[in-house]
N, C-alpha and C. Protein backbone atom coordinates (compact mmCIF):
# COMPACT_ATOMS: atom_id res chain seq x y z
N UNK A 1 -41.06 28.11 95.30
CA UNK A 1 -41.56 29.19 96.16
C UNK A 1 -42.26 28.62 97.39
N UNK A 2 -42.28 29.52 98.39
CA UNK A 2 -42.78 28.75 99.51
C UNK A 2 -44.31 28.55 99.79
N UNK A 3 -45.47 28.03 100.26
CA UNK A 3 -46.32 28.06 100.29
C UNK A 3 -47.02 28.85 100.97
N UNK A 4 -48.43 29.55 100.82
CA UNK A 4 -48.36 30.69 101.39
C UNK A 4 -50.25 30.12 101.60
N UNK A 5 -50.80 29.55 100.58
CA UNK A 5 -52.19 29.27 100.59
C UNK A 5 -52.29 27.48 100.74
N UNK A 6 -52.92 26.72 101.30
CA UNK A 6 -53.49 25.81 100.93
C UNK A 6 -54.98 25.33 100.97
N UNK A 7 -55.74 24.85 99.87
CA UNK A 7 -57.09 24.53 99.60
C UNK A 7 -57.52 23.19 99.90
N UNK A 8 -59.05 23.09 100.20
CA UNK A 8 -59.01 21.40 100.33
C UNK A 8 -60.26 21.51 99.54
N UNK A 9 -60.70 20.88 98.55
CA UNK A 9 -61.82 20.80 97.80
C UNK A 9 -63.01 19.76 98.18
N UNK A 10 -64.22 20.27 98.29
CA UNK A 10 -65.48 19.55 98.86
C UNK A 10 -66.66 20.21 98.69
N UNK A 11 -67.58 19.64 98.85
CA UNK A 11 -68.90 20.42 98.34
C UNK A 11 -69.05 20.74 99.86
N UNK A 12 -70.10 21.89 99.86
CA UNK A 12 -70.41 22.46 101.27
C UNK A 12 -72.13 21.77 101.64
N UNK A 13 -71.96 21.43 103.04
CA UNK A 13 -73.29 20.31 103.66
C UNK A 13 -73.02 19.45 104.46
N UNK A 14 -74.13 18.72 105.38
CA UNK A 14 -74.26 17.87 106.08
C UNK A 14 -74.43 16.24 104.85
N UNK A 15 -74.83 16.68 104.04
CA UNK A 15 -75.07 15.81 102.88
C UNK A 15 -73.93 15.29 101.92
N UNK A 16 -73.14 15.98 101.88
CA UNK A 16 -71.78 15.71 101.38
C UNK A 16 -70.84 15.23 102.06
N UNK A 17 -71.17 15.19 103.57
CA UNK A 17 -69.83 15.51 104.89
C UNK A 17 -69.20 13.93 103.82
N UNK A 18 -69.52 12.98 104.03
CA UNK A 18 -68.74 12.12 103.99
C UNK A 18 -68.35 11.38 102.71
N UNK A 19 -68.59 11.85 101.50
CA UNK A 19 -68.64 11.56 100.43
C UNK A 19 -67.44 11.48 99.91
N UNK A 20 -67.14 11.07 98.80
CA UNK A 20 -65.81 10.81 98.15
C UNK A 20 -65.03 11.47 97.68
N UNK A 21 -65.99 12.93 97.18
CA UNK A 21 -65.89 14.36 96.70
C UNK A 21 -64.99 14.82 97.41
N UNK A 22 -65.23 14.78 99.01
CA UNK A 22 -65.05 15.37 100.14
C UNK A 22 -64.03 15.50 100.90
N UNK A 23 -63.01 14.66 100.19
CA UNK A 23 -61.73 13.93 100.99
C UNK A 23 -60.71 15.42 101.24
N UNK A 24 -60.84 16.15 100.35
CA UNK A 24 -59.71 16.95 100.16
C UNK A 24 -60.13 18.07 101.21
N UNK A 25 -61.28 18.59 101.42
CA UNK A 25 -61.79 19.36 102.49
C UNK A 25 -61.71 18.32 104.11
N UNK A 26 -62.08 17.33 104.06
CA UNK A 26 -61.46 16.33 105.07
C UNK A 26 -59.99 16.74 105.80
N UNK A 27 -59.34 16.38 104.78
CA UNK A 27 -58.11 16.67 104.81
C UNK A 27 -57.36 17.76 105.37
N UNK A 28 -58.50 18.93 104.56
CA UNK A 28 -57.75 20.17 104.85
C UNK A 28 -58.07 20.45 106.62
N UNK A 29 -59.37 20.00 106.45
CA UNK A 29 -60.01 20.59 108.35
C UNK A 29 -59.20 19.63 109.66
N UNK A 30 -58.55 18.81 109.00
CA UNK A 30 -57.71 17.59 110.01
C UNK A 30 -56.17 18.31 109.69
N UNK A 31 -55.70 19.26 108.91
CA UNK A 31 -54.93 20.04 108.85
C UNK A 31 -54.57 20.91 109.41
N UNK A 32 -55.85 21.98 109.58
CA UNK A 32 -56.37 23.09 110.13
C UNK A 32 -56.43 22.66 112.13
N UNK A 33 -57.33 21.30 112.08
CA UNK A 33 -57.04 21.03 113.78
C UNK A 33 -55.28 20.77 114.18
N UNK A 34 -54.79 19.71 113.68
CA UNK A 34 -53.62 19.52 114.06
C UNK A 34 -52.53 20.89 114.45
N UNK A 35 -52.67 21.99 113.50
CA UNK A 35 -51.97 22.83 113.82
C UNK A 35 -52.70 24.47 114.34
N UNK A 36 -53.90 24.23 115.47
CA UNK A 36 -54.85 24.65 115.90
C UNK A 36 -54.72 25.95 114.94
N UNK A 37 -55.50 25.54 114.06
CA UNK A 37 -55.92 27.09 113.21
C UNK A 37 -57.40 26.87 112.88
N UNK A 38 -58.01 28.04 113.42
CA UNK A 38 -59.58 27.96 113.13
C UNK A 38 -59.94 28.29 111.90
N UNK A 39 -61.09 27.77 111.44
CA UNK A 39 -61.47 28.05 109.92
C UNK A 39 -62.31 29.01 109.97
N UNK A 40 -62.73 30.37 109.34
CA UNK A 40 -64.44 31.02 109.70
C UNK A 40 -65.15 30.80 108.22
N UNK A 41 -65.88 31.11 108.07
CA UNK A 41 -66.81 31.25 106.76
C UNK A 41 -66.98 32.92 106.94
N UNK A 42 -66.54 33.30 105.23
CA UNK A 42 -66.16 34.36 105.06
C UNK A 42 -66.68 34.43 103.21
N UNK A 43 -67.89 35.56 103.40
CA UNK A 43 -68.67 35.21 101.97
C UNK A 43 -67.74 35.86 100.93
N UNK A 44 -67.31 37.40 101.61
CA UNK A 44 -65.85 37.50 100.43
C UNK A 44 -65.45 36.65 99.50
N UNK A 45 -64.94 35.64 100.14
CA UNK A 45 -64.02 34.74 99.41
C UNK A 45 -64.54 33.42 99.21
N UNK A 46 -65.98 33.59 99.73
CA UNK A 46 -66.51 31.95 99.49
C UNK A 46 -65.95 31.01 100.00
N UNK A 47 -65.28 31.46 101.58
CA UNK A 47 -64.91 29.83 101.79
C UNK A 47 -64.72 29.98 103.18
N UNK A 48 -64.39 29.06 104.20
CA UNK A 48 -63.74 28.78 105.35
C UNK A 48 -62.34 29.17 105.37
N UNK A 49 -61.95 30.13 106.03
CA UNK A 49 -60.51 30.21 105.81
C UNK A 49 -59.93 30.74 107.40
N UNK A 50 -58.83 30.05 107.36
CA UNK A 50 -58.35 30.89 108.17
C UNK A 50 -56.79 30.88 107.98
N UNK A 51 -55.83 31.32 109.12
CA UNK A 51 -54.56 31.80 109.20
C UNK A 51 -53.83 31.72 110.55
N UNK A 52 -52.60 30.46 109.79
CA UNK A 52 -51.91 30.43 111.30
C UNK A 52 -50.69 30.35 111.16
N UNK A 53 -49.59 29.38 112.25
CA UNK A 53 -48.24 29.25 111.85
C UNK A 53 -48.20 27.82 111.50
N UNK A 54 -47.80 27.15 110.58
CA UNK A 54 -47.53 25.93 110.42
C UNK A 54 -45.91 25.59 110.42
N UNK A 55 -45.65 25.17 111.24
CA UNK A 55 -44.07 24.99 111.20
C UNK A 55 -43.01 26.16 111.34
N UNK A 56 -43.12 26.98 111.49
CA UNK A 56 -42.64 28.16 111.51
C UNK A 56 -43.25 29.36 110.37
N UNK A 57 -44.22 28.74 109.72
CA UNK A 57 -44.21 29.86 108.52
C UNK A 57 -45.81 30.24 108.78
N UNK A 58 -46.86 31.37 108.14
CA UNK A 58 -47.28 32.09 108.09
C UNK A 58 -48.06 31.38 106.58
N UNK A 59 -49.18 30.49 107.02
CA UNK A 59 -49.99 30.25 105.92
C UNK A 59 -51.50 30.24 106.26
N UNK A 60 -52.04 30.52 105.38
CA UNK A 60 -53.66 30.73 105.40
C UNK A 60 -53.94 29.02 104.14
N UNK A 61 -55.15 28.55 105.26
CA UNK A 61 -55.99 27.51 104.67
C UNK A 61 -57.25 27.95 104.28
N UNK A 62 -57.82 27.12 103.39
CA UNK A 62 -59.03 27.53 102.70
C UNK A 62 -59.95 26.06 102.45
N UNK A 63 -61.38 26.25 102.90
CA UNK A 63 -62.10 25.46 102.11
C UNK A 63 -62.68 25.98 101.23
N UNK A 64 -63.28 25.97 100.06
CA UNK A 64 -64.65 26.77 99.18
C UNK A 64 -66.21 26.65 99.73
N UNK A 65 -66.01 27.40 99.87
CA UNK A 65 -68.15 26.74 100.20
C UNK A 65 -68.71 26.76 99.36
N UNK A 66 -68.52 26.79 98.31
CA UNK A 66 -69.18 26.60 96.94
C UNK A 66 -68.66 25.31 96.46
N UNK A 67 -69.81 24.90 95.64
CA UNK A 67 -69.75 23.27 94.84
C UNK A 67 -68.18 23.02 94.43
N UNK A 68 -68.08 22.06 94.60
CA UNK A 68 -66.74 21.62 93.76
C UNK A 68 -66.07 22.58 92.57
N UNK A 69 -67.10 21.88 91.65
CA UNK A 69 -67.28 22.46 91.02
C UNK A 69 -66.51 24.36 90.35
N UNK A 70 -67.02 24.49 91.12
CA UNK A 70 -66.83 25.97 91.14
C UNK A 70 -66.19 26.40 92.31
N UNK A 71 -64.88 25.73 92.87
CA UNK A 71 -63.97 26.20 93.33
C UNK A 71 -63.34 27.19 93.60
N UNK A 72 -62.86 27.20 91.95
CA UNK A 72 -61.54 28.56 91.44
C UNK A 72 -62.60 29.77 91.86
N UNK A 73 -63.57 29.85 92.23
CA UNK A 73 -64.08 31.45 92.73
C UNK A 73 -63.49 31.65 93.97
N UNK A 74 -63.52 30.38 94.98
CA UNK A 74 -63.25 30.64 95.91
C UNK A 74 -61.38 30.74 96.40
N UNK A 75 -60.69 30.04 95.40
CA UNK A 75 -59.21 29.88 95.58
C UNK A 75 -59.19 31.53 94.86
N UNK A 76 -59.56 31.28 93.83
CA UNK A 76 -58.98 32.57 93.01
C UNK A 76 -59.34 34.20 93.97
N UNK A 77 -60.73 34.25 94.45
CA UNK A 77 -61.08 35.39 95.30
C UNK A 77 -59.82 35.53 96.40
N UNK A 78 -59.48 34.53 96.85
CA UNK A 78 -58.09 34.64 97.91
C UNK A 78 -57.02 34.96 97.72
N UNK A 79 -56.45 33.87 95.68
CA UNK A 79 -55.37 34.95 95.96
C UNK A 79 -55.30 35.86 95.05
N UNK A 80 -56.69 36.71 94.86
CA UNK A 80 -56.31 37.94 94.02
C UNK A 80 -55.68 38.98 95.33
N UNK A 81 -56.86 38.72 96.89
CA UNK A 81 -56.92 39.72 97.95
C UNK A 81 -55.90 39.75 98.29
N UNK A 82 -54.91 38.91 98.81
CA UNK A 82 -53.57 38.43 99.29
C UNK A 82 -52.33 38.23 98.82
N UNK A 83 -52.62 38.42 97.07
CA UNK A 83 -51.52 37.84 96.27
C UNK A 83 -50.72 37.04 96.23
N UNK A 84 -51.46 36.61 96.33
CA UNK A 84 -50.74 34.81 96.24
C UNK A 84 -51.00 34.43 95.04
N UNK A 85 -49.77 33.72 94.56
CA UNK A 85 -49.96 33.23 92.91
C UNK A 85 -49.52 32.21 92.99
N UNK A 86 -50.22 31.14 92.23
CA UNK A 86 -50.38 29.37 91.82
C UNK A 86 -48.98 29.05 92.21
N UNK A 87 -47.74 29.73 91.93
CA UNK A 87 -47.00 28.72 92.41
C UNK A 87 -46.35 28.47 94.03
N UNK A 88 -47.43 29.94 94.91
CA UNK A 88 -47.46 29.47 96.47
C UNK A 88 -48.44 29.03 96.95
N UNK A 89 -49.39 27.85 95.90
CA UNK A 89 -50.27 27.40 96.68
C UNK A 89 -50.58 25.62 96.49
N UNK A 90 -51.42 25.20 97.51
CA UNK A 90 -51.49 23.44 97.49
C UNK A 90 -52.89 23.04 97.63
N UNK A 91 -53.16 22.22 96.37
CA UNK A 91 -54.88 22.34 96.31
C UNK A 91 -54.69 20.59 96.75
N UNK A 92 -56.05 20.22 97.64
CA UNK A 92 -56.12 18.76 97.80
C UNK A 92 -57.19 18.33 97.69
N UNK A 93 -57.07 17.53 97.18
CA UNK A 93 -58.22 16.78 95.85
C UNK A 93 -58.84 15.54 95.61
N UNK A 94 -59.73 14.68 95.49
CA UNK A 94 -60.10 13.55 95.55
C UNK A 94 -59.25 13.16 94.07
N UNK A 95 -58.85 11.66 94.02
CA UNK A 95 -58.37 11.60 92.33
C UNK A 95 -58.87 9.97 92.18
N UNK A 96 -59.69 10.18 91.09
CA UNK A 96 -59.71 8.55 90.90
C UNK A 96 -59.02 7.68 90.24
N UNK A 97 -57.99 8.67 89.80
CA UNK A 97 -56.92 7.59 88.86
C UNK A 97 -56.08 6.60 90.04
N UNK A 98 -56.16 6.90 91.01
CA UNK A 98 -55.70 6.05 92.30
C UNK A 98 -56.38 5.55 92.97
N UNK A 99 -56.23 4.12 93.55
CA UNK A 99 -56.96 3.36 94.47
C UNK A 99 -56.98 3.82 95.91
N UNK A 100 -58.02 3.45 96.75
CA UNK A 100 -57.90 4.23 97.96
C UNK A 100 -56.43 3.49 98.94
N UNK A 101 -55.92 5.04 99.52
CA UNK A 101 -54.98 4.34 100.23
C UNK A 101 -53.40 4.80 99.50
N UNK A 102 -54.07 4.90 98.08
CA UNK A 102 -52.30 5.87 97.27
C UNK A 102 -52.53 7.18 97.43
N UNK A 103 -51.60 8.38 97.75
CA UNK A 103 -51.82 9.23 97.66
C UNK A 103 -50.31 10.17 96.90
N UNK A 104 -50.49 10.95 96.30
CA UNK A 104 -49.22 11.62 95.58
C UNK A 104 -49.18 13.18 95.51
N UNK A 105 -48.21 13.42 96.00
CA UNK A 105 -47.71 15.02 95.60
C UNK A 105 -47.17 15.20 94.39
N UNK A 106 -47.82 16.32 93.53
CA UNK A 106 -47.66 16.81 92.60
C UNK A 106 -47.58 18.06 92.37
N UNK A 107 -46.28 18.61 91.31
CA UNK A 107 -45.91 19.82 90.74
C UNK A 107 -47.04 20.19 89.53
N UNK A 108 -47.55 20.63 89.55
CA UNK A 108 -48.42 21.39 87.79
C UNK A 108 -49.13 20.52 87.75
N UNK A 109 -49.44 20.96 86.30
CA UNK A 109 -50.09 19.60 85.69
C UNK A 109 -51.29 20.27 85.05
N UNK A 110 -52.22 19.33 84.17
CA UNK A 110 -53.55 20.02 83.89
C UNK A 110 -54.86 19.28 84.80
N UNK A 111 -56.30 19.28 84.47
CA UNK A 111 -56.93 18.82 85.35
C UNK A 111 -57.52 17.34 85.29
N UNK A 112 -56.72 16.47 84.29
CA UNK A 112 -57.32 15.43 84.12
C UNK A 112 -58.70 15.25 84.64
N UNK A 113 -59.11 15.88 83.97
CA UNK A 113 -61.08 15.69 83.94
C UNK A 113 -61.91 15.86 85.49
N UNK A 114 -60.63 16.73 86.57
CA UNK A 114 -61.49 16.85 87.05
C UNK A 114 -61.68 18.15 87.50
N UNK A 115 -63.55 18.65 87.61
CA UNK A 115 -63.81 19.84 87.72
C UNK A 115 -63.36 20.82 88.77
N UNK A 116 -63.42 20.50 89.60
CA UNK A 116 -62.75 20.93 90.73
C UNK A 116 -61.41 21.82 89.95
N UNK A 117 -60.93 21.18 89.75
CA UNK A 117 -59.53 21.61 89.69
C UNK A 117 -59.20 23.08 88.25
N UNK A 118 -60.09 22.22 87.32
CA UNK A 118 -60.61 23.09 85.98
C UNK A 118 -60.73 24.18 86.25
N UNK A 119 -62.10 25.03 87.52
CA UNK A 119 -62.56 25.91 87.72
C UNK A 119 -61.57 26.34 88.51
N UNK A 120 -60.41 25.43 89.17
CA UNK A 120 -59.41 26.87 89.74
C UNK A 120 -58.22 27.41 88.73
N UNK A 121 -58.12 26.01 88.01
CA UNK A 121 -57.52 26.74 86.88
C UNK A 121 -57.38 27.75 86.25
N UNK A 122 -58.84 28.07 85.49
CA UNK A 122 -59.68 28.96 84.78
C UNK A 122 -59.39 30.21 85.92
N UNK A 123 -59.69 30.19 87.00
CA UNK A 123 -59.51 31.41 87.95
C UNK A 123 -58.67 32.31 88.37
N UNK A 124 -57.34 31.06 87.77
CA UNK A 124 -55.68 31.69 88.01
C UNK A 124 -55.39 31.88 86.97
N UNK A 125 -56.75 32.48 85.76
CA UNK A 125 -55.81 32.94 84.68
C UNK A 125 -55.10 31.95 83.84
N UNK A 126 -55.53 30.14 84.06
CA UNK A 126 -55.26 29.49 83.21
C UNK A 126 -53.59 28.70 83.79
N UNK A 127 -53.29 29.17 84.54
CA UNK A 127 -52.08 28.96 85.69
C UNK A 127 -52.02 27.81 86.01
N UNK A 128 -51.46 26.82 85.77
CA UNK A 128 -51.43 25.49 85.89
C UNK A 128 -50.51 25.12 86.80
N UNK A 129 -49.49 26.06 87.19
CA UNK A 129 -48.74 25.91 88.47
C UNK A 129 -48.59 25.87 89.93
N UNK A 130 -49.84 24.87 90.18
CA UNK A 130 -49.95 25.14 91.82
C UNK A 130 -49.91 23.81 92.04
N UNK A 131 -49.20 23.57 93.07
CA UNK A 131 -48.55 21.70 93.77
C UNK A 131 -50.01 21.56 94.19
N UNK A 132 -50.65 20.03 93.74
CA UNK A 132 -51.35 19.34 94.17
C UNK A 132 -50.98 17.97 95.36
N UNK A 133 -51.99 17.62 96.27
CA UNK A 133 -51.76 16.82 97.05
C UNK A 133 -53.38 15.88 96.31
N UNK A 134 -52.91 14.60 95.64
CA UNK A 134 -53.90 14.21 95.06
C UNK A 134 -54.56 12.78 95.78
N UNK A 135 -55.58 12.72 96.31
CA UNK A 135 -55.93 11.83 97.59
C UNK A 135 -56.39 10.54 96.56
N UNK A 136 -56.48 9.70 96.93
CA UNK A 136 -56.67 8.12 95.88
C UNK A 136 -58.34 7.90 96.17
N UNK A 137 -59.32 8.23 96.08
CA UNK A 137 -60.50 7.47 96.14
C UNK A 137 -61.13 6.24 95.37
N UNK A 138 -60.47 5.48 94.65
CA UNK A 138 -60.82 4.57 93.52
C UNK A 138 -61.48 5.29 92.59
N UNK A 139 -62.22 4.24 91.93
CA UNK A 139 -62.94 4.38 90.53
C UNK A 139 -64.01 3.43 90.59
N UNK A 140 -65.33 4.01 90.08
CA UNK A 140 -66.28 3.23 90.05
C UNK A 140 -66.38 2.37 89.15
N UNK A 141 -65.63 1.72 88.35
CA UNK A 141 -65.73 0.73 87.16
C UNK A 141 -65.86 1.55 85.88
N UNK A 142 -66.80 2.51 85.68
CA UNK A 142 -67.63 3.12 84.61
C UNK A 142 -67.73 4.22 84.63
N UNK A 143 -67.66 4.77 83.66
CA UNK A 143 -67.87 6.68 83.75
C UNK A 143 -68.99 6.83 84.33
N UNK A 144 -70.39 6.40 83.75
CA UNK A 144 -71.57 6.68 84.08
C UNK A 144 -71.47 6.65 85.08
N UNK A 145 -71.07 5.53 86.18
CA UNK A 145 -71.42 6.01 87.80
C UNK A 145 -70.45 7.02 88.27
N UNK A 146 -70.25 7.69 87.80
CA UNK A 146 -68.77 8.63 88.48
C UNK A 146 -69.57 9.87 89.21
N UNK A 147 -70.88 10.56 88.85
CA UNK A 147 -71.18 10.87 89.62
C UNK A 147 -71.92 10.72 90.89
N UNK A 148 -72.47 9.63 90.85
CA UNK A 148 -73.10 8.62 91.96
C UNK A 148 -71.81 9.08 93.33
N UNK A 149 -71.04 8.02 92.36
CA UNK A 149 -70.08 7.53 93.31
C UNK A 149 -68.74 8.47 93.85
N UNK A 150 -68.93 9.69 93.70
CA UNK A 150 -68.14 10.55 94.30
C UNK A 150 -69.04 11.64 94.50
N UNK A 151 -70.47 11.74 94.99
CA UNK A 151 -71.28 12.95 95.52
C UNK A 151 -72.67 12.29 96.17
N UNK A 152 -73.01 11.12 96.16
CA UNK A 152 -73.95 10.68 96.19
C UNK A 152 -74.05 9.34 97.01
N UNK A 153 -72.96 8.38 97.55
CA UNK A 153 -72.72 7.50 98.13
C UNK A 153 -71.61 8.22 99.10
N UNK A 154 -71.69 7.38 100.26
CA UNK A 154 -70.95 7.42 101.62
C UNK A 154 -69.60 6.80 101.22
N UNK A 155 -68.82 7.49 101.67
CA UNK A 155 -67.53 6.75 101.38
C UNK A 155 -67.20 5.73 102.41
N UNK A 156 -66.98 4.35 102.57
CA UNK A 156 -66.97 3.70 103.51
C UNK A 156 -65.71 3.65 104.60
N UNK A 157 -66.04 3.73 105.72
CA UNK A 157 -65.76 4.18 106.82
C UNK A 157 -63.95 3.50 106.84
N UNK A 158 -64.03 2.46 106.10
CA UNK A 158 -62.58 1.75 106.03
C UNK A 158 -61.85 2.69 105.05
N UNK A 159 -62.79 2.78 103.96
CA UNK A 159 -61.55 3.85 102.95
C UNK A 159 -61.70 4.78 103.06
N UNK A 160 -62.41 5.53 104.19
CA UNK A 160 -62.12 6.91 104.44
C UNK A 160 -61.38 7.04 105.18
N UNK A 161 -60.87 5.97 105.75
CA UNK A 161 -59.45 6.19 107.45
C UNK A 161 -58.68 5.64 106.33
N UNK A 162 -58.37 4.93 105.23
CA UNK A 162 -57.04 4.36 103.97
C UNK A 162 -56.80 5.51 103.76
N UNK A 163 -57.40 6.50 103.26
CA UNK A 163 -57.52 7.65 102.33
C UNK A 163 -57.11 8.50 102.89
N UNK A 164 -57.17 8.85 104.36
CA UNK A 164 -57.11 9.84 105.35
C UNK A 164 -55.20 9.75 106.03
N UNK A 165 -55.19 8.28 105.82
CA UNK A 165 -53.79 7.95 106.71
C UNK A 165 -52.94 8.17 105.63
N UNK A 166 -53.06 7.47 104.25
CA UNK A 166 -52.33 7.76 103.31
C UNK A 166 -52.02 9.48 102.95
N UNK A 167 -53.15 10.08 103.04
CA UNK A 167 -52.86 11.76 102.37
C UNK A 167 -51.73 12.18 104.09
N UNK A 168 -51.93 11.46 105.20
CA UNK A 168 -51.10 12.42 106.06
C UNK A 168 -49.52 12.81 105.75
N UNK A 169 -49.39 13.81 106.27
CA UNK A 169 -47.91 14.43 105.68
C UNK A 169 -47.03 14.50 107.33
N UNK A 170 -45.98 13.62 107.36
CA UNK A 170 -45.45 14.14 108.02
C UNK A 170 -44.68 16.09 108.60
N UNK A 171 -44.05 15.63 109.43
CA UNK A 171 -43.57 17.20 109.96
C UNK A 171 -42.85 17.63 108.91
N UNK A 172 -41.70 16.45 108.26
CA UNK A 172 -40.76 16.91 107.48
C UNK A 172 -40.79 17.04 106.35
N UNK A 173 -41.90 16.30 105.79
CA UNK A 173 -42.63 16.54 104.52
C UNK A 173 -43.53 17.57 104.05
N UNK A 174 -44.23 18.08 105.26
CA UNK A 174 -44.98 19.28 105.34
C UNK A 174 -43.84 20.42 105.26
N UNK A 175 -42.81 20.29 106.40
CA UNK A 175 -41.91 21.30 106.17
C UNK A 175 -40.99 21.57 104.61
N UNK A 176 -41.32 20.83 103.98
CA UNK A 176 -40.66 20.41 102.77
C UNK A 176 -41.18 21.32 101.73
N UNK A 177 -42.36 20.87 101.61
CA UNK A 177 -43.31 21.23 100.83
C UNK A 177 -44.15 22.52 101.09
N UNK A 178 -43.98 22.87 102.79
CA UNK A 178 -44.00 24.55 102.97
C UNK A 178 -42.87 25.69 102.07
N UNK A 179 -41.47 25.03 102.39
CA UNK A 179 -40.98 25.72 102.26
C UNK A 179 -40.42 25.95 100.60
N UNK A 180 -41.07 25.13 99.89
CA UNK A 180 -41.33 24.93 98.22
C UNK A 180 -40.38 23.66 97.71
N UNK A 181 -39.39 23.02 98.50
CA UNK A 181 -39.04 22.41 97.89
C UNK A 181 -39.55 21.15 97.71
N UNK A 182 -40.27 21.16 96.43
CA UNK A 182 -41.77 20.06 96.16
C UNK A 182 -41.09 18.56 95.53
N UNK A 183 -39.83 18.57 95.38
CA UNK A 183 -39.12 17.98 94.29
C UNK A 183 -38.52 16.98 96.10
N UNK A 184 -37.64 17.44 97.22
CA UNK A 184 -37.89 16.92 98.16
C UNK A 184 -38.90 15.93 98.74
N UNK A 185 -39.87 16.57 98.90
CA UNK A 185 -40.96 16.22 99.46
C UNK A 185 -41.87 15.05 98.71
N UNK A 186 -41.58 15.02 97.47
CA UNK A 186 -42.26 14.15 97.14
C UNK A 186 -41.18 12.61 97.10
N UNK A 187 -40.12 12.95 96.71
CA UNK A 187 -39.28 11.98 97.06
C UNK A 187 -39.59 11.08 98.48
N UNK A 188 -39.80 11.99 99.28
CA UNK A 188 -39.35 11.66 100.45
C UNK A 188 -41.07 10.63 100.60
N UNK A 189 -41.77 11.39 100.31
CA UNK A 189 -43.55 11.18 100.80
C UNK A 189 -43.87 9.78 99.95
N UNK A 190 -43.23 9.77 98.44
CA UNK A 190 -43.54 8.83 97.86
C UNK A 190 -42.90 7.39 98.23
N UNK A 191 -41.94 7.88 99.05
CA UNK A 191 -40.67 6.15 99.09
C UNK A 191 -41.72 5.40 99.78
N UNK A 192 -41.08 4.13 99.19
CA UNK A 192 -41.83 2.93 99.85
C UNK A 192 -41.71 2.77 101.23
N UNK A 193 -43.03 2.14 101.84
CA UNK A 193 -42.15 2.69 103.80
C UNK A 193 -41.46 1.48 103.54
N UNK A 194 -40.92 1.21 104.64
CA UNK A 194 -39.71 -0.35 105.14
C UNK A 194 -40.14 -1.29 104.22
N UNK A 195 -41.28 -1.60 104.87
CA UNK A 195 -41.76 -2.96 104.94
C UNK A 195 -42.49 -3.45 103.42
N UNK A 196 -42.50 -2.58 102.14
CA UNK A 196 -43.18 -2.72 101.40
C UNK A 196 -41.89 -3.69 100.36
């Protein structure tokens, strides 16, 4: 199905701007400029959203302004209003099962432990069908620092431009993955470039 919503997950603040949490709201607002679509804050729906043309098609972006955490209020409030259902939408996400600098498109899935994703789950009714764009931030060695180190430390300025260049989507990959065919797009997004 074609995409109709996409989310970028981050805590809302001057205190978070650059954190590890943060990548996926990063992402989304370097999304939102490239294809001049303004974001507003809109308490309805708990989030920054706005609505433009991306490539020829007719999609609305979203940040949450609510904690990570508690996301799915803000994805789910959008697409109850709009009807949009999990499988026209693209959530983007910090993931630490990847080093900074990998980044992967993904069909379904569950939330491998992370909250973010849980609480939009839970919101869609348990709907596990919405394509993720999953950004690589490393891993802190240890569980215990996991929250330190993705809400509480600066993400450093080198792996936030790794992290940032890796999640970019080309035209034809974006167009790919607008137009649902996710099975494309990841082919295409995942190949090794030339030189690897």
């Amino acid at each position: 199905m074609a995409i109709r919503l996409i989310a970028g997950l981050g805590n809302p603040g001057a205190r978070y701007a650059r954190t590890r949490h943060n990548i996926g709201a990063v992402w989304l607002e370097a999304l939102a400029r490239r294809f001049g679509i303004t974001l507003a804050k809109d308490r309805k729906s708990k989030g920054a959203i706005g609505r433009g043309d991306m490539l020829g098609r007719d999609v609305r972006l979203l940040i949450p302004t609510t904690y990570v955490n508690l996301s799915g209020e803000a994805v789910g409030a959008v697409a109850r209003f709009y009807k949009i259902t999990p499988a026209e939408m693209l959530i983007a996400y910090d993931e630490v099962a990847f080093p900074v600098g990998r980044c992967r498109l993904k069909d379904g899935g569950g939330h491998n432990g992370h909250n973010g994703l849980k609480s939009v789950i839970a919101a869609l009714g348990n709907d596990q069908g919405f394509a993720r764009l999953r950004i690589g931030i490393g891993h802190p060695g240890h569980a215990d620092g996991m929250v330190s180190y993705l809400t509480r430390v600066a993400m450093p300025s080198r792996d936030h431009e790794a992290a940032t260049q890796a999640a970019w989507l080309s035209d034809e990959v974006l167009d790919l993955v607008l137009g649902g065919d996710l099975q494309k797009a990841m082919n295409l997004f995942h190949a090794p470039a030339p030189d690897e």
